[in-house]
PDB file of N, CA and C in Angstrom:
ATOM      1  N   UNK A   1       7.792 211.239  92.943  1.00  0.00           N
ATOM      2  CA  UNK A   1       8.146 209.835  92.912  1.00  0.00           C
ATOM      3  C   UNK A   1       9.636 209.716  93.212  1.00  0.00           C
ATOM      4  N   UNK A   2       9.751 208.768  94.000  1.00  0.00           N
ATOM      5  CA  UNK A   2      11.505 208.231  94.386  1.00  0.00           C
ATOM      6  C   UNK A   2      11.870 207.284  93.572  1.00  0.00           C
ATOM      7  N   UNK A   3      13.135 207.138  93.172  1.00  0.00           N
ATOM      8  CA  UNK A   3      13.705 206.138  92.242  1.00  0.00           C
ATOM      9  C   UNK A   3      14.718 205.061  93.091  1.00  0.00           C
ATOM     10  N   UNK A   4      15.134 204.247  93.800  1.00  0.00           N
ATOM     11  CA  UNK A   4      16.250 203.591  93.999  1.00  0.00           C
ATOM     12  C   UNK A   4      16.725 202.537  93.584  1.00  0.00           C
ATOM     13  N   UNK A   5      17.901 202.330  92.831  1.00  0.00           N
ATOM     14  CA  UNK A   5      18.822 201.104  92.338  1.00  0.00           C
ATOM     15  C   UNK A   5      19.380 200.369  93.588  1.00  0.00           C
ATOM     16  N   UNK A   6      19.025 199.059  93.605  1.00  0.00           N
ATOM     17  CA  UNK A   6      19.523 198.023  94.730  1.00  0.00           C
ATOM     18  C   UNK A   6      20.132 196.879  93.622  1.00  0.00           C
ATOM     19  N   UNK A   7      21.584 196.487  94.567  1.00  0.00           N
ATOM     20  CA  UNK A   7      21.717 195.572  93.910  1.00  0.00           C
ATOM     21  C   UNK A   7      21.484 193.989  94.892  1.00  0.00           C
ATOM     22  N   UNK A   8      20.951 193.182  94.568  1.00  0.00           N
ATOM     23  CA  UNK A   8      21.301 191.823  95.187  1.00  0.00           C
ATOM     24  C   UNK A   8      21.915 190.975  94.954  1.00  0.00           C
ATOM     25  N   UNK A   9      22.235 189.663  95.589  1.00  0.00           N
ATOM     26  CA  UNK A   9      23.366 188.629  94.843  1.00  0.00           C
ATOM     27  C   UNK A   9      23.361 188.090  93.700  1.00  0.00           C
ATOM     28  N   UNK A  10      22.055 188.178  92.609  1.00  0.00           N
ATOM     29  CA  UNK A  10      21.496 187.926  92.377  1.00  0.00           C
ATOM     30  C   UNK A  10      20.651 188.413  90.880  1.00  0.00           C
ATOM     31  N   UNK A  11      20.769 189.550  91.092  1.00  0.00           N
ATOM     32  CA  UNK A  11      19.690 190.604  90.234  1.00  0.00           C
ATOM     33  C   UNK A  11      20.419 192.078  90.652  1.00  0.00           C
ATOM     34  N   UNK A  12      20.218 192.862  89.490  1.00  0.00           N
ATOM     35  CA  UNK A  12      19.992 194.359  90.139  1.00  0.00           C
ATOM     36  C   UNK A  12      18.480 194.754  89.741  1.00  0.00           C
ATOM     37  N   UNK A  13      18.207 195.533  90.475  1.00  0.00           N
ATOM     38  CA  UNK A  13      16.570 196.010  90.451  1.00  0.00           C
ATOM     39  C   UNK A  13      16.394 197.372  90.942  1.00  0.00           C
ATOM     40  N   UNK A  14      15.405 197.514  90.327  1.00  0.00           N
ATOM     41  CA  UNK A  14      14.610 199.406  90.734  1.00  0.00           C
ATOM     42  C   UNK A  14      13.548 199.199  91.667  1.00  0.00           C
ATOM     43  N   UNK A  15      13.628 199.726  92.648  1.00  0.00           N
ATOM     44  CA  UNK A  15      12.309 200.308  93.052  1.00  0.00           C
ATOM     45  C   UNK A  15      11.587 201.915  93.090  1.00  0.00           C
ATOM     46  N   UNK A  16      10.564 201.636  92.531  1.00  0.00           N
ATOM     47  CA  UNK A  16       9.883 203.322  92.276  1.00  0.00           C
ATOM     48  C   UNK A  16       9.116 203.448  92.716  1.00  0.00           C
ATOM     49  N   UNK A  17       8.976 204.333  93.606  1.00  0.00           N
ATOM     50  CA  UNK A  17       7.700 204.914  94.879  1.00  0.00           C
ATOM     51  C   UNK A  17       7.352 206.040  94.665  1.00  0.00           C
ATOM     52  N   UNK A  18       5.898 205.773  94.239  1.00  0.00           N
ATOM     53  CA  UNK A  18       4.690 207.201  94.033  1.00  0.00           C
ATOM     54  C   UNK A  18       3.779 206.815  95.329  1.00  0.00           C
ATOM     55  N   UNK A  19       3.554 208.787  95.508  1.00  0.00           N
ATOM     56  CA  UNK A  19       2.488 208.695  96.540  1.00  0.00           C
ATOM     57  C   UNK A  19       1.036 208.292  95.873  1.00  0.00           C
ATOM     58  N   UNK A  20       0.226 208.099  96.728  1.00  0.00           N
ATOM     59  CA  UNK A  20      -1.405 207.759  96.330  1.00  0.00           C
ATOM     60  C   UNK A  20      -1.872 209.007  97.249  1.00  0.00           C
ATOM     61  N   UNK A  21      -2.370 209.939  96.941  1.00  0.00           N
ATOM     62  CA  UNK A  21      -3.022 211.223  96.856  1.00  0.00           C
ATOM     63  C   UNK A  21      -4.795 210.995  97.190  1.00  0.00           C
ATOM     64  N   UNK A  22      -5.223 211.124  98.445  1.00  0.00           N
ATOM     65  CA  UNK A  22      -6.851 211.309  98.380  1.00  0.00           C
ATOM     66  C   UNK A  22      -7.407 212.602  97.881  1.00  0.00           C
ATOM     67  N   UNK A  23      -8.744 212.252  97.204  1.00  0.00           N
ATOM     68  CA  UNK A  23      -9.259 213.508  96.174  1.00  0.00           C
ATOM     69  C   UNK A  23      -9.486 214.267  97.272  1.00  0.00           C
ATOM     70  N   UNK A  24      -9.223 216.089  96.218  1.00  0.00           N
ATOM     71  CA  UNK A  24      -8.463 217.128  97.015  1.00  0.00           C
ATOM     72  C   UNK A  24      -8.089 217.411  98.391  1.00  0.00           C
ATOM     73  N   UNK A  25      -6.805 216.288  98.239  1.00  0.00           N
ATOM     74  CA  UNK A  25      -5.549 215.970  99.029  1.00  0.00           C
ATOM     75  C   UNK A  25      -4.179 216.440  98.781  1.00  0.00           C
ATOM     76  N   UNK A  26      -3.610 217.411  99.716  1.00  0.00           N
ATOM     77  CA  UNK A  26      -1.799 217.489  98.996  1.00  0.00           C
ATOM     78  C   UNK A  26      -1.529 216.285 100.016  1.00  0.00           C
ATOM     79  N   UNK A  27      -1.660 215.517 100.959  1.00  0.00           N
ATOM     80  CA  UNK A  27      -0.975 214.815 101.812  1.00  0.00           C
ATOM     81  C   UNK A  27      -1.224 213.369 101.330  1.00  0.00           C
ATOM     82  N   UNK A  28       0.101 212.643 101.304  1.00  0.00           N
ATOM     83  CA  UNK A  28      -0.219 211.251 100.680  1.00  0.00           C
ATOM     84  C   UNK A  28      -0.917 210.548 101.704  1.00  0.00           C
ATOM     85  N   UNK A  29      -2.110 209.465 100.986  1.00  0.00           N
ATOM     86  CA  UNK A  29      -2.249 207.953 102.659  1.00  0.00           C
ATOM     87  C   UNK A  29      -1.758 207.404 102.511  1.00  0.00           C
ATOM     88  N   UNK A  30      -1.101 206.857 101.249  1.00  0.00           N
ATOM     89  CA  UNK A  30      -0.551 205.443 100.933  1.00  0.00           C
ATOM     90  C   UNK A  30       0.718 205.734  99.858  1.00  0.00           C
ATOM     91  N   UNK A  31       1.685 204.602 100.174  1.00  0.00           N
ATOM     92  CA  UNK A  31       2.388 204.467  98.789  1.00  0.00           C
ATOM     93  C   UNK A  31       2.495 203.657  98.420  1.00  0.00           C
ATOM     94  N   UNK A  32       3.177 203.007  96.813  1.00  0.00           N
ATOM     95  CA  UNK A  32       3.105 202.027  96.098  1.00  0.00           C
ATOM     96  C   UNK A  32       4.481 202.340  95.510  1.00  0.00           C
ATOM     97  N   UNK A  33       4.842 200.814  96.090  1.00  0.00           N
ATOM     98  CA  UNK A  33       6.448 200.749  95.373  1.00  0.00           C
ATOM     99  C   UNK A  33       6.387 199.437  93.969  1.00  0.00           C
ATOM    100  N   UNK A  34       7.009 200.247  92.905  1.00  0.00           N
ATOM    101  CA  UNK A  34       6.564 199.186  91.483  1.00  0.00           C
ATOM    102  C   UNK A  34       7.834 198.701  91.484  1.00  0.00           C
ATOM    103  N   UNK A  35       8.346 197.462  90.798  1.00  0.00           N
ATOM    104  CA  UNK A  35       9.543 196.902  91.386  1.00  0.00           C
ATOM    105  C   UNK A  35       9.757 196.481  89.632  1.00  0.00           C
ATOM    106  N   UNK A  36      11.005 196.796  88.972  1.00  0.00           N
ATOM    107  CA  UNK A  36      11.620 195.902  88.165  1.00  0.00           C
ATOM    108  C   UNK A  36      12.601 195.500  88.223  1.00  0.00           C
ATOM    109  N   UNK A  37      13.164 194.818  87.350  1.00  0.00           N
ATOM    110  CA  UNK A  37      14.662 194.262  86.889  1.00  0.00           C
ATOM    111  C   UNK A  37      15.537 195.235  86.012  1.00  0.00           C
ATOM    112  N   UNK A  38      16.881 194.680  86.481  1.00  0.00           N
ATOM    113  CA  UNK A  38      17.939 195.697  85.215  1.00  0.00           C
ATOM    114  C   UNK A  38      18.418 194.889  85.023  1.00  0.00           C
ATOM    115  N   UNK A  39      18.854 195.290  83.893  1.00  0.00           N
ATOM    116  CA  UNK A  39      19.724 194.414  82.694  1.00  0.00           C
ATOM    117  C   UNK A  39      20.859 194.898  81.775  1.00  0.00           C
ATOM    118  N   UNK A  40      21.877 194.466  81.153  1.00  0.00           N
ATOM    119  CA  UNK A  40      22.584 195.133  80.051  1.00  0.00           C
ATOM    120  C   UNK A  40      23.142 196.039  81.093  1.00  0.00           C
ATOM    121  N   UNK A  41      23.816 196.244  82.053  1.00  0.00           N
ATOM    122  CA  UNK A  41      24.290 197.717  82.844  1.00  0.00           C
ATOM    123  C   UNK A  41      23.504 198.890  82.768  1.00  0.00           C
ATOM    124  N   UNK A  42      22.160 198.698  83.168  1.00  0.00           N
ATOM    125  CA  UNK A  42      21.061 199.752  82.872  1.00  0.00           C
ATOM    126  C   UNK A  42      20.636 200.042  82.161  1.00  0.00           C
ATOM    127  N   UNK A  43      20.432 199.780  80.727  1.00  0.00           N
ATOM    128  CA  UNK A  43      19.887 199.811  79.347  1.00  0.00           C
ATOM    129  C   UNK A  43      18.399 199.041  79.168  1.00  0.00           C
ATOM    130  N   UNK A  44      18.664 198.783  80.266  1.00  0.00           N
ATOM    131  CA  UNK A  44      17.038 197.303  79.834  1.00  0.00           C
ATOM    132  C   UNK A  44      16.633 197.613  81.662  1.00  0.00           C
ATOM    133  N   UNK A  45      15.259 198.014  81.438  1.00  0.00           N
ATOM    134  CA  UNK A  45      14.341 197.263  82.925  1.00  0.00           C
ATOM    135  C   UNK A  45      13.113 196.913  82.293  1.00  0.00           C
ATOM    136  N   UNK A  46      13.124 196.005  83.132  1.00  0.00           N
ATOM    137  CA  UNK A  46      11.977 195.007  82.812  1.00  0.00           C
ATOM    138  C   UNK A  46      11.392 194.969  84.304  1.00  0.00           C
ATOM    139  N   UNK A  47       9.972 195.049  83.415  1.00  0.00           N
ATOM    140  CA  UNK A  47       8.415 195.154  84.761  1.00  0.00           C
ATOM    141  C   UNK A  47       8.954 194.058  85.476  1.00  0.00           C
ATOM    142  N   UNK A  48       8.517 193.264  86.809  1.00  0.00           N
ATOM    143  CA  UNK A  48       8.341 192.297  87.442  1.00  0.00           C
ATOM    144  C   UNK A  48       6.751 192.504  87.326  1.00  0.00           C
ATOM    145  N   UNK A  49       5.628 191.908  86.743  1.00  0.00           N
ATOM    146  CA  UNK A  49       4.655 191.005  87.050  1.00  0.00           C
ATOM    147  C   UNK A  49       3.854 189.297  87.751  1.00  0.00           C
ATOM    148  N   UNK A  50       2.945 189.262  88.350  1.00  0.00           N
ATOM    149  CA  UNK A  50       2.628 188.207  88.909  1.00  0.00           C
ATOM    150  C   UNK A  50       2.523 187.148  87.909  1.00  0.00           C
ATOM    151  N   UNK A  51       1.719 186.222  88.199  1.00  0.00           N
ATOM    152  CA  UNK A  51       1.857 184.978  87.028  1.00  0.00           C
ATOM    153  C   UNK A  51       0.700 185.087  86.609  1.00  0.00           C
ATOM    154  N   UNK A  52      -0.575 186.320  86.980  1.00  0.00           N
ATOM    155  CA  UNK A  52      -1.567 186.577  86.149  1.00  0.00           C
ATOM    156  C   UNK A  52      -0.890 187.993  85.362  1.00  0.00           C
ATOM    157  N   UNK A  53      -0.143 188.383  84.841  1.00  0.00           N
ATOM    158  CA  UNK A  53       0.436 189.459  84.251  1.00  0.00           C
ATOM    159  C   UNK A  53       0.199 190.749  85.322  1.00  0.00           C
ATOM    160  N   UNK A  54      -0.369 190.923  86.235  1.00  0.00           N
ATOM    161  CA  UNK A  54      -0.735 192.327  86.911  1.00  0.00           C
ATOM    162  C   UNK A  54       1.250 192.348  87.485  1.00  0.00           C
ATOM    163  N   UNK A  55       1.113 194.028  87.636  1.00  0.00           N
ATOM    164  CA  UNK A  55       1.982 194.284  87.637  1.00  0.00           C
ATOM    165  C   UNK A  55       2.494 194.149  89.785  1.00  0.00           C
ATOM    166  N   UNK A  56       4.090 193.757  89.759  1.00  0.00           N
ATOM    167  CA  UNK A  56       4.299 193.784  91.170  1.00  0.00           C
ATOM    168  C   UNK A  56       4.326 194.960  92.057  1.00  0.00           C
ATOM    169  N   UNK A  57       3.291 195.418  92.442  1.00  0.00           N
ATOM    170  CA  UNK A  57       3.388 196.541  93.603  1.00  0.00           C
ATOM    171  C   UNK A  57       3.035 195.980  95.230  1.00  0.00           C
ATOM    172  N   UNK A  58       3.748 197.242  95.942  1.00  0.00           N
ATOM    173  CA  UNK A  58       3.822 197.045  97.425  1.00  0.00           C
ATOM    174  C   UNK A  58       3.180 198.120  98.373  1.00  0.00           C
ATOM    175  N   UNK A  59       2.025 198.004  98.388  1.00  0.00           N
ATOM    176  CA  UNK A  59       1.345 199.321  99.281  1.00  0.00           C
ATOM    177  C   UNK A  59       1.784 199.665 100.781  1.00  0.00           C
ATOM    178  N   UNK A  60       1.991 200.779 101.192  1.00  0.00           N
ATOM    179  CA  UNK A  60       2.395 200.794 102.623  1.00  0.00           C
ATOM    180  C   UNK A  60       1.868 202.053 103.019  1.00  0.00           C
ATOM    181  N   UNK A  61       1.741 202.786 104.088  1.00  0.00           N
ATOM    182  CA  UNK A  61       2.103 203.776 105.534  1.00  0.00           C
ATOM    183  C   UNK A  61       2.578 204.689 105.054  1.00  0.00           C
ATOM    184  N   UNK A  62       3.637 204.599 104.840  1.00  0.00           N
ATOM    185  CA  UNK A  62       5.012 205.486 103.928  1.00  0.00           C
ATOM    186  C   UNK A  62       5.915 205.149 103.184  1.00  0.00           C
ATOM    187  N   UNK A  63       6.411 206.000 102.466  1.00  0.00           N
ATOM    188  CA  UNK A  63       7.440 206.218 101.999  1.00  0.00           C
ATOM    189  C   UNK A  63       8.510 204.772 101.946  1.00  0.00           C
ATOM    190  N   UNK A  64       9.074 204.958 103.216  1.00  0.00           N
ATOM    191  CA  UNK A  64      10.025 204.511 103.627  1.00  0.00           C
ATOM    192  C   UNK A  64       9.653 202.764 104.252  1.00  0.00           C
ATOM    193  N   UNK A  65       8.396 202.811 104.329  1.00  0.00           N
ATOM    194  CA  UNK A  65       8.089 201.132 104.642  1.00  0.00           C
ATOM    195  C   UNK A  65       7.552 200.618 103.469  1.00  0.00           C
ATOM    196  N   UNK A  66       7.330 201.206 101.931  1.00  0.00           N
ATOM    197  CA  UNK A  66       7.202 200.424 101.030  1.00  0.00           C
ATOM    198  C   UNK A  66       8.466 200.417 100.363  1.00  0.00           C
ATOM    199  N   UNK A  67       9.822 201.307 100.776  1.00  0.00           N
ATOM    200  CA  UNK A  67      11.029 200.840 100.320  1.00  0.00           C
ATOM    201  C   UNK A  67      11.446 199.760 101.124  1.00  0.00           C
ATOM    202  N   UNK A  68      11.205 199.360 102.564  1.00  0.00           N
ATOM    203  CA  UNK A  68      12.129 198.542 103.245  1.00  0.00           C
ATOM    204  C   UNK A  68      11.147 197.162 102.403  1.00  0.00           C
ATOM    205  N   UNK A  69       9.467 197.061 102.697  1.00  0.00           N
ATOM    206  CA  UNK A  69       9.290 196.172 101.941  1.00  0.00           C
ATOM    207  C   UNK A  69       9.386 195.699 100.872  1.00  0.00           C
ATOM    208  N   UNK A  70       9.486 196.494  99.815  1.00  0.00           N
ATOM    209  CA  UNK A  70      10.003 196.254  98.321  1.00  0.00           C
ATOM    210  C   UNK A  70      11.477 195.658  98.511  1.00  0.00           C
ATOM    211  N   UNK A  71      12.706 196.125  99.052  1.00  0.00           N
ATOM    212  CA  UNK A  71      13.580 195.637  99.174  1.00  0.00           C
ATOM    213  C   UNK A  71      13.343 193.940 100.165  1.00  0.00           C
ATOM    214  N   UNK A  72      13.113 194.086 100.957  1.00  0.00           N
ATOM    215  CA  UNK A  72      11.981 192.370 101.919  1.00  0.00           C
ATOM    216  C   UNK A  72      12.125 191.741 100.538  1.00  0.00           C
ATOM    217  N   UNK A  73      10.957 191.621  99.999  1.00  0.00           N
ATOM    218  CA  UNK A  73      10.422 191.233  98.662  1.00  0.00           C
ATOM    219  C   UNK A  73      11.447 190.684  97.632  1.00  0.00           C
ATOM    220  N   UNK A  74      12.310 191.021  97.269  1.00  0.00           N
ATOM    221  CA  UNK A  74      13.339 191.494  96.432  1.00  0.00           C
ATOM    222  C   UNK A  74      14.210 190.569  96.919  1.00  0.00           C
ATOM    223  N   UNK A  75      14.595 190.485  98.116  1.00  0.00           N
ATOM    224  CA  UNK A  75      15.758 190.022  98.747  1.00  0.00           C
ATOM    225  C   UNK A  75      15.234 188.527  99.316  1.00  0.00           C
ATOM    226  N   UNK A  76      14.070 188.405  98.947  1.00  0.00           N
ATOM    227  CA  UNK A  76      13.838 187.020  99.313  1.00  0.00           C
ATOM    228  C   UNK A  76      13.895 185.917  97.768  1.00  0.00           C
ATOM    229  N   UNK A  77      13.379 187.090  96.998  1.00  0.00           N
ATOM    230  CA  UNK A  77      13.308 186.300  95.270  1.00  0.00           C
ATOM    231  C   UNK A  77      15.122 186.075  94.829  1.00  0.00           C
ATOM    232  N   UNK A  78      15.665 187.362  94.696  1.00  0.00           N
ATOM    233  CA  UNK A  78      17.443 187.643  94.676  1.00  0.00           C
ATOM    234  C   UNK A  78      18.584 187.323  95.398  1.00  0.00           C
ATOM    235  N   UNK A  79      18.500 187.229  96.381  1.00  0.00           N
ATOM    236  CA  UNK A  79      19.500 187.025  97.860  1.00  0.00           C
ATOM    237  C   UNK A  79      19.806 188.257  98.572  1.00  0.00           C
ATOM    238  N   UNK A  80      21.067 187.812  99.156  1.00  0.00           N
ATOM    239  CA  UNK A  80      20.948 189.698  99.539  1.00  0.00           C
ATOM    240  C   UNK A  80      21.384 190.616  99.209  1.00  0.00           C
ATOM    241  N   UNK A  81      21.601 191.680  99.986  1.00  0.00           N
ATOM    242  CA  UNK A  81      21.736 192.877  99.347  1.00  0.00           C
ATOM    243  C   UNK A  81      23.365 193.088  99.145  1.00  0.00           C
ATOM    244  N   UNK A  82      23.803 193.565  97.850  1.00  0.00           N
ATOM    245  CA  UNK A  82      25.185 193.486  97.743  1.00  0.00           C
ATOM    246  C   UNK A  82      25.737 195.070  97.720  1.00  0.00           C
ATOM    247  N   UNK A  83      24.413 195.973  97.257  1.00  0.00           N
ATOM    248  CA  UNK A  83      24.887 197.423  97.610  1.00  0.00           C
ATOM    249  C   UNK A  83      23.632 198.102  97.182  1.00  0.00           C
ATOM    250  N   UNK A  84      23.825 198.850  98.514  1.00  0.00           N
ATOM    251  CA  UNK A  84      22.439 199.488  99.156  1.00  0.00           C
ATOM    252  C   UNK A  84      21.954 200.454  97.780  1.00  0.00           C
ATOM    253  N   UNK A  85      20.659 200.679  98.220  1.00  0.00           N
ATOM    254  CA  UNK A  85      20.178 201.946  97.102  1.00  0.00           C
ATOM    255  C   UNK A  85      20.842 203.091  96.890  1.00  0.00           C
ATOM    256  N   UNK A  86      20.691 203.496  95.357  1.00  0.00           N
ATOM    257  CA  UNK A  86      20.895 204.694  95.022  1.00  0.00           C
ATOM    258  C   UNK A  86      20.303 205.138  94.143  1.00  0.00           C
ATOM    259  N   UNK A  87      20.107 206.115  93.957  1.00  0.00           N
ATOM    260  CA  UNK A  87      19.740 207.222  93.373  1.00  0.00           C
ATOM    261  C   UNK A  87      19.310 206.486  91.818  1.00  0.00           C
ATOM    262  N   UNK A  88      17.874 206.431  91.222  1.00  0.00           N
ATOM    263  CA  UNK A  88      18.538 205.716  89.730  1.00  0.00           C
ATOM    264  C   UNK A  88      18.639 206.676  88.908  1.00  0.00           C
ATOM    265  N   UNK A  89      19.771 206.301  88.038  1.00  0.00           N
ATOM    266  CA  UNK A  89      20.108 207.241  86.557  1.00  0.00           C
ATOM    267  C   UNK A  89      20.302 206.119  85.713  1.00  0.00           C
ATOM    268  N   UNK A  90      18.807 206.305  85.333  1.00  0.00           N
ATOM    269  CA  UNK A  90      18.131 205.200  83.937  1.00  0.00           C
ATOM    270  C   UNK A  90      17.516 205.972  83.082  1.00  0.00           C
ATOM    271  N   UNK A  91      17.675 207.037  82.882  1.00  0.00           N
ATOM    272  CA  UNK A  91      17.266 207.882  81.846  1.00  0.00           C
ATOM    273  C   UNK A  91      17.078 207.531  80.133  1.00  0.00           C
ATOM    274  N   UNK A  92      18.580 206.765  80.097  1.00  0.00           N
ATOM    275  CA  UNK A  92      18.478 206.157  78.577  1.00  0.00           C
ATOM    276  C   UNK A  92      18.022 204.754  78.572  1.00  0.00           C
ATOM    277  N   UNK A  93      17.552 204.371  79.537  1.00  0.00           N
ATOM    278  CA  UNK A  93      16.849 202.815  79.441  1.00  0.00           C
ATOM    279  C   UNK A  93      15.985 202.597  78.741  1.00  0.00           C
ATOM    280  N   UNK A  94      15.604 201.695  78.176  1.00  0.00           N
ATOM    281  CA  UNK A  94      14.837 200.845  77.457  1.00  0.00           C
ATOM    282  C   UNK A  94      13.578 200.063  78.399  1.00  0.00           C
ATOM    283  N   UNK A  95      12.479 199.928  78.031  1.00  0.00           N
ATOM    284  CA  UNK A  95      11.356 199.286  79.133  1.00  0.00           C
ATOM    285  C   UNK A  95      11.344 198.014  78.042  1.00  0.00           C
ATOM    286  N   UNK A  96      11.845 196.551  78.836  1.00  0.00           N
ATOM    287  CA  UNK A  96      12.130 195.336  77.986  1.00  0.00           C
ATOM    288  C   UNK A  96      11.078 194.662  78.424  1.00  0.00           C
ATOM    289  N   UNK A  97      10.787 193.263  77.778  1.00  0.00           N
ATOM    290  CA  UNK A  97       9.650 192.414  78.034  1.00  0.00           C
ATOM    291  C   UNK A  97       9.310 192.360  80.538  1.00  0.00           C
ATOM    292  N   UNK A  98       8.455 192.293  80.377  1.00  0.00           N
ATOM    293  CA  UNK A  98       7.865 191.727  81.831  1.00  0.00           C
ATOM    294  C   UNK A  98       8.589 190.688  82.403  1.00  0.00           C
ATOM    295  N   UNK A  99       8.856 190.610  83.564  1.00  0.00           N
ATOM    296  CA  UNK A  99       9.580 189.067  84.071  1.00  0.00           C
ATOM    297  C   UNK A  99       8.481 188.629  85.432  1.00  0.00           C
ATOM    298  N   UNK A 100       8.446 187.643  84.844  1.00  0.00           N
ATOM    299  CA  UNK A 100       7.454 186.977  85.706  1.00  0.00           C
ATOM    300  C   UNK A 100       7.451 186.123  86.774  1.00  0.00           C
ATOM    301  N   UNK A 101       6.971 186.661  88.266  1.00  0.00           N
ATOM    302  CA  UNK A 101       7.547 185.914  89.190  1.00  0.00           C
ATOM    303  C   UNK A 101       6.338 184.919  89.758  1.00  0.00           C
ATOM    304  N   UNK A 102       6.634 184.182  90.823  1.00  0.00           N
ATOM    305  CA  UNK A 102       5.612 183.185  91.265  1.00  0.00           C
ATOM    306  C   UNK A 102       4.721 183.665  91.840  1.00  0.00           C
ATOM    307  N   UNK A 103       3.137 183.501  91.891  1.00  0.00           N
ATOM    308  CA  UNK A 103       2.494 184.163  93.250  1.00  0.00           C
ATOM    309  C   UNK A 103       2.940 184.280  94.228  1.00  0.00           C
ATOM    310  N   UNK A 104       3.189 182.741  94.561  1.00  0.00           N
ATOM    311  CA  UNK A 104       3.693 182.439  95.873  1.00  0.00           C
ATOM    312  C   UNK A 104       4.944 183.168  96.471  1.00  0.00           C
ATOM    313  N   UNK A 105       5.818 183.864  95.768  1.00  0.00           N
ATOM    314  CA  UNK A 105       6.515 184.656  96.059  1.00  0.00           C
ATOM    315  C   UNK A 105       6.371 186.208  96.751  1.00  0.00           C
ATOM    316  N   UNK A 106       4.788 187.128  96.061  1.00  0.00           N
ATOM    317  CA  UNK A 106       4.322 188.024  96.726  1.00  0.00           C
ATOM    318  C   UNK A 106       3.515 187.467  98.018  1.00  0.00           C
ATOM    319  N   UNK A 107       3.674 186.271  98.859  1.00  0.00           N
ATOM    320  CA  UNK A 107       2.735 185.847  99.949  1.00  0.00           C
ATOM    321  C   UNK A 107       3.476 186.986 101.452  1.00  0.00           C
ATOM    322  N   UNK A 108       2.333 187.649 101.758  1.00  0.00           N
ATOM    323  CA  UNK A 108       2.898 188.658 102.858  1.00  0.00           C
ATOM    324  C   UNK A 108       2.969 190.090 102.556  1.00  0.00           C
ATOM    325  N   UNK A 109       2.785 190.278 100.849  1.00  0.00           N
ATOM    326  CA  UNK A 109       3.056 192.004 100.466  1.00  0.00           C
ATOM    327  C   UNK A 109       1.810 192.239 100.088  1.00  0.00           C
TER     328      UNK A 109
END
């Protein structure tokens, strides 16, 4: 799994990308990028869920097109991007209440 911290104008946020593995498969088909919020200078992330509570994920191709879309996503709810991804070191974080965004906001992911 990949970790990256983005910040926007707006929000800072994680995106975390695990492969999806077909049974006895080493090669991924798909990935899923899970998207939260940070808070407190990294002490607090909080899920992003829909407005039925399911949680916000972004299936893609690869790797690298469920990061550009997760960031898409992100940057349309936040504004833009104020400094690119890095690496996250959230180790001592806290997992805080869910933040809940509009459907209408995942329209296209």
């Amino acid at each position: 799994m990949s970790c990256q911290q983005v910040r926007f104008a707006l929000a800072d946020c994680v995106v975390e990308i695990s492969p999806e593995f077909g049974e006895g498969s080493r090669k991924a088909r798909a990935y899923t990028a899970r998207l939260s919020l940070v808070e407190n200078e990294g002490t607090v992330v909080r899920p992003l869920v829909s407005g039925d509570g399911r949680r916000v994920k972004i299936r893609a191709e690869s790797e690298l097109l469920a990061f550009h879309s997760a960031v898409s996503y992100l940057r349309a709810r936040f504004g833009s991007v104020s400094r690119d991804g890095q690496p996250c070191s959230l180790g001592g974080a806290t997992v805080g209440m869910p933040v809940a965004v509009d459907d209408a906001d995942a329209s296209g992911f």
